[in-house]
Protein backbone atom coordinates (compact mmCIF):
# COMPACT_ATOMS: atom_id res chain seq x y z
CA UNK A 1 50.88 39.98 32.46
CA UNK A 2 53.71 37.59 32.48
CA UNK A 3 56.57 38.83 31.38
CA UNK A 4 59.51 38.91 34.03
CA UNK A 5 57.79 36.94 36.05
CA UNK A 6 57.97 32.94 37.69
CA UNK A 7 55.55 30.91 39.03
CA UNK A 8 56.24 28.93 41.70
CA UNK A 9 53.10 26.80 43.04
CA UNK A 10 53.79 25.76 46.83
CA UNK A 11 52.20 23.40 49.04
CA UNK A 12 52.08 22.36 52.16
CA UNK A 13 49.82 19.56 54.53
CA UNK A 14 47.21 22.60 55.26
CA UNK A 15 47.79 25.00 52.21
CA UNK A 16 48.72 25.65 48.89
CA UNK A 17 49.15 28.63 46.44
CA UNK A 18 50.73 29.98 43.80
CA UNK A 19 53.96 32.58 44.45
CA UNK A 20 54.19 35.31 41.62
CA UNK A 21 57.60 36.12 41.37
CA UNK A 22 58.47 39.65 40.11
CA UNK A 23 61.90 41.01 38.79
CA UNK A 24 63.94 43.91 39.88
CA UNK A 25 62.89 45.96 36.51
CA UNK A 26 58.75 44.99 36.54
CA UNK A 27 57.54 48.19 37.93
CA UNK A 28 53.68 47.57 39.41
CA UNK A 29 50.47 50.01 40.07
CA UNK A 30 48.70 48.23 42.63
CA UNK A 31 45.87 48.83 40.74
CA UNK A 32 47.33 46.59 37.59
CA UNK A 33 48.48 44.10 40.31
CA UNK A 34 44.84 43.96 41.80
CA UNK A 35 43.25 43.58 38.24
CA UNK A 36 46.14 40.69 38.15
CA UNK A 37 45.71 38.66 40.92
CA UNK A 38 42.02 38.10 40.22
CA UNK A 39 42.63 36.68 36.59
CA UNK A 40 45.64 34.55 38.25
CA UNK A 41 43.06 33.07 40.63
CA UNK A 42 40.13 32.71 37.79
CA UNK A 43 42.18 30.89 35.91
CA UNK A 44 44.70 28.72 38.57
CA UNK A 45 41.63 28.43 41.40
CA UNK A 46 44.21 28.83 43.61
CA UNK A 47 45.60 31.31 46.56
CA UNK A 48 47.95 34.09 44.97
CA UNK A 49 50.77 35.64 46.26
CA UNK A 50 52.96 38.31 45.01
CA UNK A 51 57.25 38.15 45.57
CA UNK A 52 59.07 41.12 45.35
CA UNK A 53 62.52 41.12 45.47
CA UNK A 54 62.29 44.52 47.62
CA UNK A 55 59.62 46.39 48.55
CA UNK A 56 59.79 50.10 50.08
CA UNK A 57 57.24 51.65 52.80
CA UNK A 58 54.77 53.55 50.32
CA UNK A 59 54.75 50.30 48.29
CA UNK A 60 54.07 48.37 51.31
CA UNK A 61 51.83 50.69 52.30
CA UNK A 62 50.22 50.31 49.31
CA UNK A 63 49.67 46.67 48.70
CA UNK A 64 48.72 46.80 52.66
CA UNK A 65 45.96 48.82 52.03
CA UNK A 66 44.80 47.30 48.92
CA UNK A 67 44.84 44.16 50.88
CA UNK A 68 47.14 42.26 48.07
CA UNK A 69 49.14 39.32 49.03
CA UNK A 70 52.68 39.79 48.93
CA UNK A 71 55.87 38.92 50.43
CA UNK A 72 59.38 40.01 49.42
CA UNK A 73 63.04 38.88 50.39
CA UNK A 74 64.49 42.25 51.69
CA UNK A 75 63.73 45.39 52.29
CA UNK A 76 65.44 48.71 52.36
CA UNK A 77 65.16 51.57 54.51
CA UNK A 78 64.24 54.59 52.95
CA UNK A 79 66.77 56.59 54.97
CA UNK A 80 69.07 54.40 56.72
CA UNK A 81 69.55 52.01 53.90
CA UNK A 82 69.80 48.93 55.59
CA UNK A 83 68.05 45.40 55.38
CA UNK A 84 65.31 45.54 58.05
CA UNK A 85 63.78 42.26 57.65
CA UNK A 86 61.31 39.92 55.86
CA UNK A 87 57.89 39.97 56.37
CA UNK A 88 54.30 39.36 54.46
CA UNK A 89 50.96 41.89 54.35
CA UNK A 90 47.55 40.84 53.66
């Protein structure tokens, strides 16, 4: 449940939570990831939120729909292949 990944806890004057970072090679089922995220909050009692380092449209999709908290640093267009911006779902 760890492996590959940082923690990074954040806080600000209004919030805090706890960033999940995961590596290039840690391949996810939003399922596992939902299973996840609720023992990461049992145990830290904190907001959780999932950092990709890229995240394509069905994965968005995905974690979107699943309503998972993520955010990532780039993504790629499926068919243009170019950096289209950075952005968080809930």
């Amino acid at each position: 449940m760890t492996n590959n990944r940082k923690f990074y806890e954040l806080i600000s004057n209004t919030i805090s939570f706890i960033a999940v970072e995961l590596s290039d090679e840690d391949k996810f089922g939003v399922v596992a990831l939902e299973k996840q995220l609720a023992k990461y909050i049992d145990i830290s009692g904190m907001n959780i939120v999932y950092w990709f380092p890229m995240v394509n449209k069905v994965q968005r999709d995905a974690l979107v729909e699943r309503k998972i908290p993520f955010i990532w640093s780039a993504e790629v267009s499926e068919t243009e292949g170019e950096e289209v911006g950075k952005e968080s779902g809930e």
